[in-house]
Protein backbone atom coordinates (compact mmCIF):
# COMPACT_ATOMS: atom_id res chain seq x y z
CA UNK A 1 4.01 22.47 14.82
CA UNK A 2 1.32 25.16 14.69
CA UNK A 3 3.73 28.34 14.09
CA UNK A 4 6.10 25.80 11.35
CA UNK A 5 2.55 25.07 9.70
CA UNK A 6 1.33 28.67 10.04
CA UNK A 7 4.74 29.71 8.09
CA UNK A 8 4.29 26.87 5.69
CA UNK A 9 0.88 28.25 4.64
CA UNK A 10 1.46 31.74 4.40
CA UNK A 11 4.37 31.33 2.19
CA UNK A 12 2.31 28.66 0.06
CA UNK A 13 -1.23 29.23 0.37
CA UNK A 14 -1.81 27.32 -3.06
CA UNK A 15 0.12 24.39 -2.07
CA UNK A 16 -1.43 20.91 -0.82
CA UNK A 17 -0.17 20.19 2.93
CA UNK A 18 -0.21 16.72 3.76
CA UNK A 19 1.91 16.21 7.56
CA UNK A 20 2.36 12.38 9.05
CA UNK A 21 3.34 12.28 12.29
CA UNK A 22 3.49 9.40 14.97
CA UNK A 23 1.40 11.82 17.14
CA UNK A 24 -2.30 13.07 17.43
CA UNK A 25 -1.64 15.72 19.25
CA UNK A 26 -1.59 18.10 16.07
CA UNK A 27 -4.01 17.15 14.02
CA UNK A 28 -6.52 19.63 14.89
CA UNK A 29 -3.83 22.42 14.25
CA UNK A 30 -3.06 20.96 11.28
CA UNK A 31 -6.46 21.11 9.64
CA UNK A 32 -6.67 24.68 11.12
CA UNK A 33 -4.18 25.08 8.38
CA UNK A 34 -6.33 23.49 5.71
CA UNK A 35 -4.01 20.38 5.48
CA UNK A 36 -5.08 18.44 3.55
CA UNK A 37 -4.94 15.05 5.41
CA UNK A 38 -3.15 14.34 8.65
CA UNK A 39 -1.36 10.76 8.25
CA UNK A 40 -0.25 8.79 11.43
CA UNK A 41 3.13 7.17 11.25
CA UNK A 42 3.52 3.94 10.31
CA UNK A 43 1.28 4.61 7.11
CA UNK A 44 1.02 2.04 4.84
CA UNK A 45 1.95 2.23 1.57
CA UNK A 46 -1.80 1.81 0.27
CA UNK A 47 -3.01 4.77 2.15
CA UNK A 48 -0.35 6.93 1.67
CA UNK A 49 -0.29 6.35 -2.15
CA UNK A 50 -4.62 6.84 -1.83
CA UNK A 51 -4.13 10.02 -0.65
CA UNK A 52 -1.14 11.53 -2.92
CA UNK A 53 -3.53 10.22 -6.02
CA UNK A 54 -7.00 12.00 -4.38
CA UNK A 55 -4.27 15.32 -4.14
CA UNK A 56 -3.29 15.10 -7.76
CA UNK A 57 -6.59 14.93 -8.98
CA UNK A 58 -7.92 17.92 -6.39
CA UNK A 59 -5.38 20.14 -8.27
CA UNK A 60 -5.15 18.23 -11.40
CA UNK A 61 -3.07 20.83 -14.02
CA UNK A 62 -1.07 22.88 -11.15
CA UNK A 63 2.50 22.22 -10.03
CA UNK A 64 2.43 20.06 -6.40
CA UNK A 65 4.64 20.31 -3.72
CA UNK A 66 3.96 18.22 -1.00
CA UNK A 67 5.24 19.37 2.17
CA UNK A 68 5.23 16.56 5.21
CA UNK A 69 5.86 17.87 8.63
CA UNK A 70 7.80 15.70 11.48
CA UNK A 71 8.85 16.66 14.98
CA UNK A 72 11.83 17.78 16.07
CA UNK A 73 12.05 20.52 13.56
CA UNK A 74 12.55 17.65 10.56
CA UNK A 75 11.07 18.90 7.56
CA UNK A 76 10.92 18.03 4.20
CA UNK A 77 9.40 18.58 0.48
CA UNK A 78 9.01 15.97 -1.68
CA UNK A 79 7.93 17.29 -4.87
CA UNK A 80 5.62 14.92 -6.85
CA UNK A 81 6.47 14.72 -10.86
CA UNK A 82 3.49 13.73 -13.56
């Protein structure tokens, strides 16, 4: 995960990086990233809905991309409308 969150944050250094994973074992690497939060898999619904609302107000007026990171070389974007 570090290089695929190194690339991530190079090519979007203005972008909020939120990764859920089912393991610990990166979350140091990916706050060396500046993600913004670090979910463990399962998340509920609450949380992960808490933290997508505390990342829309952090960048309030800005286009958001929110880029979650799985292993296994899954990614995907999910791009959040208001």
């Amino acid at each position: 995960m570090e290089v695929t969150a190194q690339i991530l944050r190079e090519r979007a250094s203005d972008k909020i990086l939120i990764f859920i994973s089912s393991s610990r074992e990166y979350v140091f690497e990916a706050y060396n990233v500046e993600a913004f939060q670090y979910l463990l898999k399962p998340v509920e619904g609450r949380k992960l809905k808490s933290v997508l609302q505390k990342a829309v107000l952090k960048t309030k007026s800005r286009s958001l991309e929110f880029i979650m990171s799985a292993r296994k070389s899954r990614k995907r974007s999910y791009f959040l409308m208001m």
